[in-house]
C-alpha atoms as a PDB file:
ATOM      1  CA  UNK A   1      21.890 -17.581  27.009  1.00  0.00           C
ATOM      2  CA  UNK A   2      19.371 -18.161  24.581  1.00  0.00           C
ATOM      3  CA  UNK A   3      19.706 -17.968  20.354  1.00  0.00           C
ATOM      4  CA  UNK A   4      17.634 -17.099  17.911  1.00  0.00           C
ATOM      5  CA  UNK A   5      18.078 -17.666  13.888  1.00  0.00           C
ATOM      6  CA  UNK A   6      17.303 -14.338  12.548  1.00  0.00           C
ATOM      7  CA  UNK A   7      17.130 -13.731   8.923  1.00  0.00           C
ATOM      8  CA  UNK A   8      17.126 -10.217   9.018  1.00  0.00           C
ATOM      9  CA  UNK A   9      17.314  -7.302  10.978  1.00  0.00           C
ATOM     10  CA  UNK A  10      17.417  -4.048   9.567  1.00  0.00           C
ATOM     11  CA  UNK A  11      15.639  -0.410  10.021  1.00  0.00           C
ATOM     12  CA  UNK A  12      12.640   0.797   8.235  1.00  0.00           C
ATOM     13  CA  UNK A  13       9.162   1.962   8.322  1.00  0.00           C
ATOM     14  CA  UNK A  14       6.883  -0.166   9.641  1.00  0.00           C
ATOM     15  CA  UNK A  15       4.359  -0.541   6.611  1.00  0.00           C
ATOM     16  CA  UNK A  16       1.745  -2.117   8.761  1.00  0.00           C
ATOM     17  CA  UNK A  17      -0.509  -1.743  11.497  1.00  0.00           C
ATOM     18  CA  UNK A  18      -1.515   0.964  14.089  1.00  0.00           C
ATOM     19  CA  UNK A  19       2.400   2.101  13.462  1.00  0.00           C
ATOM     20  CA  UNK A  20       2.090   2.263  10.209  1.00  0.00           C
ATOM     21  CA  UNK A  21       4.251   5.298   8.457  1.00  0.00           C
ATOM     22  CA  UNK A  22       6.870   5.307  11.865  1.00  0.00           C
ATOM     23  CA  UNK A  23      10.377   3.963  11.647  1.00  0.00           C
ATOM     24  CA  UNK A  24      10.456   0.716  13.344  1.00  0.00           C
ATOM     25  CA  UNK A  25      13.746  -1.971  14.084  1.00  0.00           C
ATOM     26  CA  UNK A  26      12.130  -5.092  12.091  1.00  0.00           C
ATOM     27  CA  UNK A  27      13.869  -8.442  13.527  1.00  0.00           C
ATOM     28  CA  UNK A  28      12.761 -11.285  11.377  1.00  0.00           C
ATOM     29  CA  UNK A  29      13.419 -14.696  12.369  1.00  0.00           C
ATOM     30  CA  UNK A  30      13.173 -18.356  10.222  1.00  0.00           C
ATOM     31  CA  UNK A  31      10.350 -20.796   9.444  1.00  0.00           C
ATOM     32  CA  UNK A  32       6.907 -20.596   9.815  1.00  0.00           C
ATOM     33  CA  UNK A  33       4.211 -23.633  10.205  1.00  0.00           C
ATOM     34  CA  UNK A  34       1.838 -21.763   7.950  1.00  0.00           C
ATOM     35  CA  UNK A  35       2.266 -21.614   4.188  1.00  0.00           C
ATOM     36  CA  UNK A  36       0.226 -19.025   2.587  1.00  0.00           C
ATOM     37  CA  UNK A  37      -0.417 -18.999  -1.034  1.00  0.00           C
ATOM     38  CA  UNK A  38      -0.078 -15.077  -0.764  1.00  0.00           C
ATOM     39  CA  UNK A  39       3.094 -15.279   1.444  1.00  0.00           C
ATOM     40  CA  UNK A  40       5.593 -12.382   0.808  1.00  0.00           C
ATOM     41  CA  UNK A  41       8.386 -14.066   2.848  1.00  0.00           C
ATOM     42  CA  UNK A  42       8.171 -17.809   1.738  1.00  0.00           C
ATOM     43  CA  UNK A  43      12.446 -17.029   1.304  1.00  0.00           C
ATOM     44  CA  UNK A  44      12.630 -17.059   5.529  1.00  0.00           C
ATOM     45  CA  UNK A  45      10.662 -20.194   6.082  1.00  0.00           C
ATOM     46  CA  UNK A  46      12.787 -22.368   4.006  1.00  0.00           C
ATOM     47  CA  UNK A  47      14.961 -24.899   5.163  1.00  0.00           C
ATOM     48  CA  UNK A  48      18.161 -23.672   3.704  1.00  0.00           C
ATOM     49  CA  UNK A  49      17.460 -19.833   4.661  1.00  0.00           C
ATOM     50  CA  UNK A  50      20.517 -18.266   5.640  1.00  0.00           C
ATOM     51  CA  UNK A  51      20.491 -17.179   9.195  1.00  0.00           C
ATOM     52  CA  UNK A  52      22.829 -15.328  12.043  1.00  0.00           C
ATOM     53  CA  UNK A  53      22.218 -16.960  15.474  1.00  0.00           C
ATOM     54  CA  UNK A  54      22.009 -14.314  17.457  1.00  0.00           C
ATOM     55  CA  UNK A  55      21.406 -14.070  21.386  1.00  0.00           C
ATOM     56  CA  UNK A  56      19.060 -11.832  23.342  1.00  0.00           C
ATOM     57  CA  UNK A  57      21.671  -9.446  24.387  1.00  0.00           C
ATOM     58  CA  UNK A  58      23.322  -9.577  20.551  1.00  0.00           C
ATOM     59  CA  UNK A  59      19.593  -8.379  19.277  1.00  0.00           C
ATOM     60  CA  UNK A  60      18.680  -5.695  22.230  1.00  0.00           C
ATOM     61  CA  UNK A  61      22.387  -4.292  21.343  1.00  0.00           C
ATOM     62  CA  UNK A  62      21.437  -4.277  17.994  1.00  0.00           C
ATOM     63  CA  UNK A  63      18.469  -2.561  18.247  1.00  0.00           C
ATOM     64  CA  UNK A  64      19.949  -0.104  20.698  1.00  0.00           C
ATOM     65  CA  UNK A  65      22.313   0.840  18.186  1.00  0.00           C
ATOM     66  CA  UNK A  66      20.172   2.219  16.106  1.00  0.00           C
ATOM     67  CA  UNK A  67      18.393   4.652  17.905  1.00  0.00           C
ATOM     68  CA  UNK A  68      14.699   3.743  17.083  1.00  0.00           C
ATOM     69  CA  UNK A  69      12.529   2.809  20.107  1.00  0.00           C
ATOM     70  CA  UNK A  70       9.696   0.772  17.662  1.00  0.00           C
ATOM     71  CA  UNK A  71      10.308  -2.803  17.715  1.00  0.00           C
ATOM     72  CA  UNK A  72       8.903  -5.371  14.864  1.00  0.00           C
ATOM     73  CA  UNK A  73       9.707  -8.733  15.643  1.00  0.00           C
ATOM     74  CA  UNK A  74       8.361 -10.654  12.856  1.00  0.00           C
ATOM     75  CA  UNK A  75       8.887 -14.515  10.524  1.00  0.00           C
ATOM     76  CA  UNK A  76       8.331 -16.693   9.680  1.00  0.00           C
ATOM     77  CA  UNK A  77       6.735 -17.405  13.067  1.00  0.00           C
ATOM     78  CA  UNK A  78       8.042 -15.297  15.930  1.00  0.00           C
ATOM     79  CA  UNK A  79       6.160 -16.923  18.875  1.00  0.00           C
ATOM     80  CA  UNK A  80       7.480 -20.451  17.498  1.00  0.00           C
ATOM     81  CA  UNK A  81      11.240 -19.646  18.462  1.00  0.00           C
ATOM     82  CA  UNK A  82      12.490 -21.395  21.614  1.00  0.00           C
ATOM     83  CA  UNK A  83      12.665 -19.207  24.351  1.00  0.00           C
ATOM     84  CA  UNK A  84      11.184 -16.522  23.010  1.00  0.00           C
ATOM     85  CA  UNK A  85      10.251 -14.914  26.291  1.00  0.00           C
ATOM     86  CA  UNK A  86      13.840 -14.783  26.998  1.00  0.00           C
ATOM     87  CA  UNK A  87      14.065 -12.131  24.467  1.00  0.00           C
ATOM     88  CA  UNK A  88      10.664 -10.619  25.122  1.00  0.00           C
ATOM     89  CA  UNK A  89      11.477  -9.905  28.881  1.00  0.00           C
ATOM     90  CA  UNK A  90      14.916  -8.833  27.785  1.00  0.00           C
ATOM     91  CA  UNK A  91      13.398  -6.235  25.889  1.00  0.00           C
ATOM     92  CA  UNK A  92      10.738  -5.461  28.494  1.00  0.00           C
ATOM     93  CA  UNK A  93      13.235  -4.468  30.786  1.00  0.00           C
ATOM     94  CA  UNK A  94      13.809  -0.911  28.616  1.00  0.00           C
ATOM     95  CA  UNK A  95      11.338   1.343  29.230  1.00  0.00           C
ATOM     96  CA  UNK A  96      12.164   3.533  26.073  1.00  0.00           C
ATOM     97  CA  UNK A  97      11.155   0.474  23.585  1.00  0.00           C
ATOM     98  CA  UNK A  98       7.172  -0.263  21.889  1.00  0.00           C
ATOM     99  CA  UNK A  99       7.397  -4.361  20.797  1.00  0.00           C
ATOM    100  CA  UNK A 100       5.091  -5.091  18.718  1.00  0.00           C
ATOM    101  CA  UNK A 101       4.809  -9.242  17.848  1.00  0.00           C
ATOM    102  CA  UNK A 102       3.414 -10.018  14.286  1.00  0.00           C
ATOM    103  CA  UNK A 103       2.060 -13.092  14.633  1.00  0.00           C
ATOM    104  CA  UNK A 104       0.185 -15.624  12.126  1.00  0.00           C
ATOM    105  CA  UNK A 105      -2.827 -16.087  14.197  1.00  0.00           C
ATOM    106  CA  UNK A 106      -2.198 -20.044  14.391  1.00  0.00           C
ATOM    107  CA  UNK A 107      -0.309 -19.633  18.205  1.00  0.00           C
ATOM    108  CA  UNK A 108      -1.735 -19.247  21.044  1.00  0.00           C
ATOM    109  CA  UNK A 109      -1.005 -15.715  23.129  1.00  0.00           C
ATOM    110  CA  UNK A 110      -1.990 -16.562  26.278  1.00  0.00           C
ATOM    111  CA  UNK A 111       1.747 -18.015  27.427  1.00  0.00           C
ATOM    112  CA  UNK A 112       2.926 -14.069  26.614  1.00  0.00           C
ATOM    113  CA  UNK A 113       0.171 -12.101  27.367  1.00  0.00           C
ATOM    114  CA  UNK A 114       1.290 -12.299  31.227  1.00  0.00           C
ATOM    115  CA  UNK A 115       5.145 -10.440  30.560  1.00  0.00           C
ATOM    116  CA  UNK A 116       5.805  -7.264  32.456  1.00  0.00           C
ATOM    117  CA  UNK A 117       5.600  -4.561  30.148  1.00  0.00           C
ATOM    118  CA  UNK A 118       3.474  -7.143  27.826  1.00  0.00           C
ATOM    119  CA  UNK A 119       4.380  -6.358  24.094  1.00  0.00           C
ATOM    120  CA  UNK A 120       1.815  -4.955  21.643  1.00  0.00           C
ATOM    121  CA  UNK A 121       0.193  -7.997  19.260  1.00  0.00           C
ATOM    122  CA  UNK A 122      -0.131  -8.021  15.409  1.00  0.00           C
ATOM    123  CA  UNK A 123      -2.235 -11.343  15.163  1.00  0.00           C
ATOM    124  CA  UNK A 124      -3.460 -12.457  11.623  1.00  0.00           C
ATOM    125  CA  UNK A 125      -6.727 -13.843  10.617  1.00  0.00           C
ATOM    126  CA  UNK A 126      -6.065 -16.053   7.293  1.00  0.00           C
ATOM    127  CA  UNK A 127      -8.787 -16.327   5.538  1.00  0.00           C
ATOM    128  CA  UNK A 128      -9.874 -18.290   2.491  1.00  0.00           C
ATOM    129  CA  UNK A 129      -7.779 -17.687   0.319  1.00  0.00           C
ATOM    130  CA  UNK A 130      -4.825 -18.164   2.137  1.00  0.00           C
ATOM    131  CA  UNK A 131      -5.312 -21.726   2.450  1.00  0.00           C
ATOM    132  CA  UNK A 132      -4.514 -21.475   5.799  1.00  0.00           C
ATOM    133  CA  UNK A 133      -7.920 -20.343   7.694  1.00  0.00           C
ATOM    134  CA  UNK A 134      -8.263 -23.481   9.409  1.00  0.00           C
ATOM    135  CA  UNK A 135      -5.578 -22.970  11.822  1.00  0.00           C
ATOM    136  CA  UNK A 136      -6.849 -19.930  13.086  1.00  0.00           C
ATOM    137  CA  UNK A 137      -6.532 -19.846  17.128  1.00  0.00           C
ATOM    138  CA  UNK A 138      -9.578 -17.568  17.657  1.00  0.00           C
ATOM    139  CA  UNK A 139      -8.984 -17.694  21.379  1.00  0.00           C
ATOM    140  CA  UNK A 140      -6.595 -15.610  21.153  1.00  0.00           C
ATOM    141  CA  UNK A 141      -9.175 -12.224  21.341  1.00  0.00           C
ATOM    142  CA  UNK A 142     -10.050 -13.138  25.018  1.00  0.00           C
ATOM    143  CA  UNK A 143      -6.343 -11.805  25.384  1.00  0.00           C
ATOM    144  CA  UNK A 144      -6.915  -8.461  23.409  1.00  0.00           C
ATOM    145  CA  UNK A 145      -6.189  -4.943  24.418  1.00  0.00           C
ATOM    146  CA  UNK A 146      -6.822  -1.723  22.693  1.00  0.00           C
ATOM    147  CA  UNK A 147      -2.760  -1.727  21.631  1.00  0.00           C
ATOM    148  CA  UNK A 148      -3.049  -4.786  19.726  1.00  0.00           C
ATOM    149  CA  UNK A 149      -4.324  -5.476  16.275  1.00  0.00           C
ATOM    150  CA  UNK A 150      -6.288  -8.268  14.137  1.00  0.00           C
ATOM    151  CA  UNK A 151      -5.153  -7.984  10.388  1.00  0.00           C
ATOM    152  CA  UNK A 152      -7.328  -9.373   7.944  1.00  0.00           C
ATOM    153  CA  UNK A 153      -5.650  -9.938   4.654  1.00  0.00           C
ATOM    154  CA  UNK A 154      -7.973 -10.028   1.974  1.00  0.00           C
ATOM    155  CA  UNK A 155      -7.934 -11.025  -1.859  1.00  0.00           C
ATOM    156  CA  UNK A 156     -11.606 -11.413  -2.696  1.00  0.00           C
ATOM    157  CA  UNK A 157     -15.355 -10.597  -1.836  1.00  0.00           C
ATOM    158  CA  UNK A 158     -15.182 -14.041   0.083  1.00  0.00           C
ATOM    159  CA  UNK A 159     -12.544 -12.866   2.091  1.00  0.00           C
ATOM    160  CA  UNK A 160     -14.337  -9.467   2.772  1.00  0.00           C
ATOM    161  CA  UNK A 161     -17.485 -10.875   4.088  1.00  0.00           C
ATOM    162  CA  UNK A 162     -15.669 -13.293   6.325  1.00  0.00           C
ATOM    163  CA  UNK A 163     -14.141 -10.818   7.772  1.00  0.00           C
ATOM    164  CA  UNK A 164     -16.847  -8.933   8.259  1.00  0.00           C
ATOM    165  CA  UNK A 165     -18.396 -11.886  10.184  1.00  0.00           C
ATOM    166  CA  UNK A 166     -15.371 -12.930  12.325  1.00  0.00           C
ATOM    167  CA  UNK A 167     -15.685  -9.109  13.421  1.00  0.00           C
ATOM    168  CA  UNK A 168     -18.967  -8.714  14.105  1.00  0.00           C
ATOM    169  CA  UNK A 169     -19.136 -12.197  15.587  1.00  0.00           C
ATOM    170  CA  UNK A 170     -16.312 -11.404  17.879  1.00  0.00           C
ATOM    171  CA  UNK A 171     -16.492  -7.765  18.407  1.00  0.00           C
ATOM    172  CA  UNK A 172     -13.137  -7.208  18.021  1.00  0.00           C
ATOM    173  CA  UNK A 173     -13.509  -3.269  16.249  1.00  0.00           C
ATOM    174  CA  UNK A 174     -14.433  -2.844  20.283  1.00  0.00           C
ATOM    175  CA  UNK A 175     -11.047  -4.512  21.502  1.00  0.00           C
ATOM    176  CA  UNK A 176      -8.644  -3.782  19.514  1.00  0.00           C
ATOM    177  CA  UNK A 177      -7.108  -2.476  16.135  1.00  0.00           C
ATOM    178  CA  UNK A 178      -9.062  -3.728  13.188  1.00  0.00           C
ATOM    179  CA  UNK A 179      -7.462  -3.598   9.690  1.00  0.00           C
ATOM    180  CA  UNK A 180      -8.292  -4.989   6.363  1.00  0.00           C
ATOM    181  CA  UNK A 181      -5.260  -5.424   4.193  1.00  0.00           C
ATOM    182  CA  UNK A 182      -5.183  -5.588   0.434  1.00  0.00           C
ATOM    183  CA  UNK A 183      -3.290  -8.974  -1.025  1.00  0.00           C
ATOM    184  CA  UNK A 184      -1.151  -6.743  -3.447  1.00  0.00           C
ATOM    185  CA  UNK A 185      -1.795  -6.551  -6.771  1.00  0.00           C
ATOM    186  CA  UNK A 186      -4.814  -8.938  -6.242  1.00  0.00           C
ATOM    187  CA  UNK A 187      -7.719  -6.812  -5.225  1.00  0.00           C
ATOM    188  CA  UNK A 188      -8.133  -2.947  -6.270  1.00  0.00           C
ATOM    189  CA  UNK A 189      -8.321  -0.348  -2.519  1.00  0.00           C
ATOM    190  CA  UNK A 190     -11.332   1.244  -3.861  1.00  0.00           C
ATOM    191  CA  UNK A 191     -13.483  -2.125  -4.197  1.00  0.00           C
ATOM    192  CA  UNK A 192     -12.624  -2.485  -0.168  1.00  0.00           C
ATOM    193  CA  UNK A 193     -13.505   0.482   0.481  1.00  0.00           C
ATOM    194  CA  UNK A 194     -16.930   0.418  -1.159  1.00  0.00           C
ATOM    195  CA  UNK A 195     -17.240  -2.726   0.744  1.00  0.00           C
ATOM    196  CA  UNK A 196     -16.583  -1.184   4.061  1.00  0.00           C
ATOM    197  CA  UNK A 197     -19.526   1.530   3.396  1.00  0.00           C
ATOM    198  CA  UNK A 198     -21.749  -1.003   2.214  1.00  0.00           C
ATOM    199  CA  UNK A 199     -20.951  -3.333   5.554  1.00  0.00           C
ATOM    200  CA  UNK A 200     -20.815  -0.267   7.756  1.00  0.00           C
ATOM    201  CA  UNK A 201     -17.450  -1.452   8.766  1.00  0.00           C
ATOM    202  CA  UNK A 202     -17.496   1.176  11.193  1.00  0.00           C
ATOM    203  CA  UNK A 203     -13.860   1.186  13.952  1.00  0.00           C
ATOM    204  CA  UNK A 204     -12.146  -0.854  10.618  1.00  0.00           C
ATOM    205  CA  UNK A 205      -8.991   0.561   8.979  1.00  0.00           C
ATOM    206  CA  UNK A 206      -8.304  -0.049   5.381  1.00  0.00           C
ATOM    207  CA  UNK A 207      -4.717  -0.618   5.062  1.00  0.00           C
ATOM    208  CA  UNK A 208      -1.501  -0.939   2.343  1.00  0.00           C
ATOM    209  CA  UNK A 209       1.456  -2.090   2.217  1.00  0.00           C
ATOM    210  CA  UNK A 210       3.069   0.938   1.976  1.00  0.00           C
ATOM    211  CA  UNK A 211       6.531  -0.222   1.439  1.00  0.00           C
ATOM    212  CA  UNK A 212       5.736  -2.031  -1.171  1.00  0.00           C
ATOM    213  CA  UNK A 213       4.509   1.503  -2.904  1.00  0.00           C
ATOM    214  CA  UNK A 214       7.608   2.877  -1.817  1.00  0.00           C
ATOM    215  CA  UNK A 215       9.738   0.178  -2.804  1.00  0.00           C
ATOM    216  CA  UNK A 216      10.014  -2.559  -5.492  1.00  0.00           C
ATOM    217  CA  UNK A 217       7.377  -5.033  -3.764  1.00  0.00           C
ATOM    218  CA  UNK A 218       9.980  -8.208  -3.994  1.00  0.00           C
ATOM    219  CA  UNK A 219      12.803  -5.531  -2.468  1.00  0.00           C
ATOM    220  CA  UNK A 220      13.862  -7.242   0.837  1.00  0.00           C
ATOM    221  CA  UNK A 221      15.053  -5.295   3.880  1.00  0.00           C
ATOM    222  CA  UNK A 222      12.346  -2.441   3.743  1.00  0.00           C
END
């Protein structure tokens, strides 16, 4: 039997993505290999987190207990953890339950895109001003389907027209779920938006952190 350090696990709406507004089961496991000046979750990927080590069957039971059939595992890193699939075809094996894997865009998918019942893929593209853009596996979107999504957090014009070329270059608005996502606090909705009708960022969803309008944006748990 496999375990996992999880950090938290709680029920919520999932804030994010092509789910976005829908209650979701968010499992969030420790460390990361990324470190993102932006980073909401910087708490998870330290050292001295506190963690429950949970097994596969100890999360699925979990999750089952609450009733919700949208899963969120997220980090940290998810596709880092050892033995990950062992969870991921644990979870397969319901047929009532959507994963969804947010992922930092720095791992490779290929190893997971092959599970039965493959789970749906929430894969970053950090851009400048993360820091982080440099690690960016963009092989990853010869493994795309129409269920998954390529987030594109953005903080500045820079970051807007680089993500207007990574899209274009790679087509992905044809693939897959395309979002831009405002750093909070850091960039105003409306200047994206302008952006996207001067770009003709046609198939590309603006998107907010809509827990963290709901909520205090440092509240953890939501």
């Amino acid at each position: 039997m496999s375990r996992f350090e999880v950090v938290e696990k709680f029920v919520s709406i999932n804030g994010e993505g092509q789910r976005a507004g829908q209650l979701a089961v968010f499992i969030r496991f420790k460390g990361c290999n990324l470190n993102c000046v932006y980073c909401d979750t910087k708490w998870a990927n330290e050292p001295s987190a506190p963690f429950e080590e949970l097994t596969e069957d100890e999360i699925y039971d979990f999750i089952k207990s609450t009733g919700v059939k949208n899963i969120t595992l997220t980090g940290g890193e998810p596709l880092l953890r050892d033995n990950i699939c062992t969870l991921l075809e644990r979870l397969a094996a319901d047929d009532t339950l959507n994963v969804e894997i947010e992922t930092n865009g720095s791992i490779s998918i290929e190893p997971f895109a092959s599970i039965d019942k493959r789970p749906s893929f929430t894969l970053d593209y950090k851009l400048g001003g993360s820091g982080m853009e440099c690690f960016m596996e963009t092989e990853n979107y010869a493994f795309l389907q129409r269920n998954d999504t390529v987030k594109f957090v953005v903080s500045s014009k820079d970051d807007l027209e680089r993500a207007a070329e990574i899209i274009a270059e790679y087509k992905l608005n044809k693939k897959c779920g395309v979002y831009l996502s405002a750093v909070f606090g850091k960039i105003e909705p409306a200047y994206i938006v302008s952006f996207m009708i001067e770009k003709r960022l046609n198939d590309v969803n603006l998107q907010l952190q809509m827990h963290k309008f709901i909520w205090d944006p440092n509240k953890r748990g939501v």
